[in-house]
C-alpha atoms as a PDB file:
ATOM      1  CA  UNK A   1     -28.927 -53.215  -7.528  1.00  0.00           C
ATOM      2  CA  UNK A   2     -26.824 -54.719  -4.868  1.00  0.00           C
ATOM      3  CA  UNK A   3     -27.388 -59.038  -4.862  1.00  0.00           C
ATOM      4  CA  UNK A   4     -25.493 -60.692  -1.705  1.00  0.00           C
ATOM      5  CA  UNK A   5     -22.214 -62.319  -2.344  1.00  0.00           C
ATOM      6  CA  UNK A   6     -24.013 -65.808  -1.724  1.00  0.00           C
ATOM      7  CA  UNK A   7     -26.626 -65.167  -4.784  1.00  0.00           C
ATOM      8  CA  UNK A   8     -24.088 -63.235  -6.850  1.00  0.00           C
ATOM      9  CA  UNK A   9     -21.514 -66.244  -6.667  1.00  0.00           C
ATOM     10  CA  UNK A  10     -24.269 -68.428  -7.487  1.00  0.00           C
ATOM     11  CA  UNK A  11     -25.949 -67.044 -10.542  1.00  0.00           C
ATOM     12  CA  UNK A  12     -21.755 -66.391 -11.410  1.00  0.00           C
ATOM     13  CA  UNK A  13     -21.348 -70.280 -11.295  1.00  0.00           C
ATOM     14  CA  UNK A  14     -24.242 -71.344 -13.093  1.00  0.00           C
ATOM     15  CA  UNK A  15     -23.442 -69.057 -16.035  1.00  0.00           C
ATOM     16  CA  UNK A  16     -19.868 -70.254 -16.362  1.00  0.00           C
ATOM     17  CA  UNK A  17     -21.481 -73.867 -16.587  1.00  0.00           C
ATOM     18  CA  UNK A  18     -24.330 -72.348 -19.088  1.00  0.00           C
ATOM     19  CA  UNK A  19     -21.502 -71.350 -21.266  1.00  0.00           C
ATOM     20  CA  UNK A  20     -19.008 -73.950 -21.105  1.00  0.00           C
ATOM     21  CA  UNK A  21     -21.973 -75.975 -22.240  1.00  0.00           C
ATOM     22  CA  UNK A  22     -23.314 -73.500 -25.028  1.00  0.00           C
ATOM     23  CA  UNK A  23     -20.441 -71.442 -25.899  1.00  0.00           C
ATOM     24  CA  UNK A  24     -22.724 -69.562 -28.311  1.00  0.00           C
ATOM     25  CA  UNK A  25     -25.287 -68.479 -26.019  1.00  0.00           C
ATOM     26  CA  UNK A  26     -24.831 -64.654 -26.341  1.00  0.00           C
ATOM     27  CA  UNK A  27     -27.749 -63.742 -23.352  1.00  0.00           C
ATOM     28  CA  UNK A  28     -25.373 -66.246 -21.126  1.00  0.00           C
ATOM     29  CA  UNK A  29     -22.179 -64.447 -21.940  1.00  0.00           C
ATOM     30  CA  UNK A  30     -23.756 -60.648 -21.470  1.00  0.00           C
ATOM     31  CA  UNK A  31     -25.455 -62.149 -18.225  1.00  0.00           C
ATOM     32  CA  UNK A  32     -22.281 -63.586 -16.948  1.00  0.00           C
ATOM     33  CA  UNK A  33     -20.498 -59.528 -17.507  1.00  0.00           C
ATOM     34  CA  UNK A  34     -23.093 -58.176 -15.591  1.00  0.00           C
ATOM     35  CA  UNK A  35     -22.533 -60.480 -12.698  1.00  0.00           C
ATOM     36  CA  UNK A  36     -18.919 -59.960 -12.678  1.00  0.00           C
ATOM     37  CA  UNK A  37     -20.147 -55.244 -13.378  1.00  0.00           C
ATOM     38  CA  UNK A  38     -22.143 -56.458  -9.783  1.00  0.00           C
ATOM     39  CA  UNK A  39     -19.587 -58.299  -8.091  1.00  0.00           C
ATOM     40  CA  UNK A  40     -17.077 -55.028  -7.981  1.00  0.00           C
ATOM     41  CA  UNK A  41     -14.355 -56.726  -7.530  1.00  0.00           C
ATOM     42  CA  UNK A  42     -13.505 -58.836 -10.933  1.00  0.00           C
ATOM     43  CA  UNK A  43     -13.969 -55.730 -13.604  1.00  0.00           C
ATOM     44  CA  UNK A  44     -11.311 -56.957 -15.559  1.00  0.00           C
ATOM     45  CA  UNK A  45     -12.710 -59.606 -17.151  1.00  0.00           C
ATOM     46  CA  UNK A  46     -16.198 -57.671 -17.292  1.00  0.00           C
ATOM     47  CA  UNK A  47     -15.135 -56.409 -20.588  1.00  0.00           C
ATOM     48  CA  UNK A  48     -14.132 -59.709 -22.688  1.00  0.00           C
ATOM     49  CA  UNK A  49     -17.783 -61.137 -21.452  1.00  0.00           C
ATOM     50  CA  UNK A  50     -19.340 -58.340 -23.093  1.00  0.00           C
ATOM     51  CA  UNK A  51     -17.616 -58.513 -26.100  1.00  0.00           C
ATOM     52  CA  UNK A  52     -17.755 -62.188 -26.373  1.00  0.00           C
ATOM     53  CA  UNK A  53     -21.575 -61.437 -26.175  1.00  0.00           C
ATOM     54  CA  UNK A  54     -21.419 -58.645 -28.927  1.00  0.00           C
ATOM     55  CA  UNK A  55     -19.457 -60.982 -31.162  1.00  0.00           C
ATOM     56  CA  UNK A  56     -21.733 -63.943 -31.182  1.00  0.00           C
ATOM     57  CA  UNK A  57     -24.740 -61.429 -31.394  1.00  0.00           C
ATOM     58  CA  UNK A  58     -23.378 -58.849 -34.425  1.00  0.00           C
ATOM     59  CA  UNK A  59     -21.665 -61.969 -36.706  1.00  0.00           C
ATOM     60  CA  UNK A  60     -23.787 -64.795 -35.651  1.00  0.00           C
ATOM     61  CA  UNK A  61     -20.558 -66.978 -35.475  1.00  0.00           C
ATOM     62  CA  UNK A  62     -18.481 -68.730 -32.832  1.00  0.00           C
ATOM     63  CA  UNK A  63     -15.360 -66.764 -31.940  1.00  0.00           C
ATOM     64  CA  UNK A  64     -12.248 -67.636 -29.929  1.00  0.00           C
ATOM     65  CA  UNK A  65     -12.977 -68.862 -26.598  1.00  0.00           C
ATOM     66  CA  UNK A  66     -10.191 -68.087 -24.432  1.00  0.00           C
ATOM     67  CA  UNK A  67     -11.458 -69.166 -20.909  1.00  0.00           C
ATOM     68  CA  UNK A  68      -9.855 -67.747 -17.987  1.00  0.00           C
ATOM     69  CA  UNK A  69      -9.342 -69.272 -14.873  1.00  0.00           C
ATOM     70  CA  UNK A  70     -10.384 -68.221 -11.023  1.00  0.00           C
ATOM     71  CA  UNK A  71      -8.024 -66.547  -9.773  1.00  0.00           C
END
């Protein structure tokens, strides 16, 4: 499904705020990958949402957070 850049960078920005805020909210994290899967641009850091997601979900504990910035 193809979202327009305005919508995309949206729901992108309120997820990065969802899990500055709740750094353990798995469904955020996941949610936040698949923006950045949509966005087609960004894949690289696809991956470490996704597996911050897994994390949290499989050991039910906080992992390292290493936040990247906009580049």
């Amino acid at each position: 499904m193809k979202m327009s850049n305005h919508y995309l960078d949206s729901a992108i920005q309120t997820f990065r705020k969802v899990v500055i805020l709740m750094p353990n909210n798995a469904d955020s994290w996941n949610h936040l990958g698949i923006c950045f899967q949509g966005d087609g641009k960004i894949l690289k850091n696809r991956k470490y949402y996704f597996d911050r997601a897994r994390d949290i979900h499989l050991w039910k504990k906080d992992t390292p957070i290493l936040l990247k910035h906009d580049e």
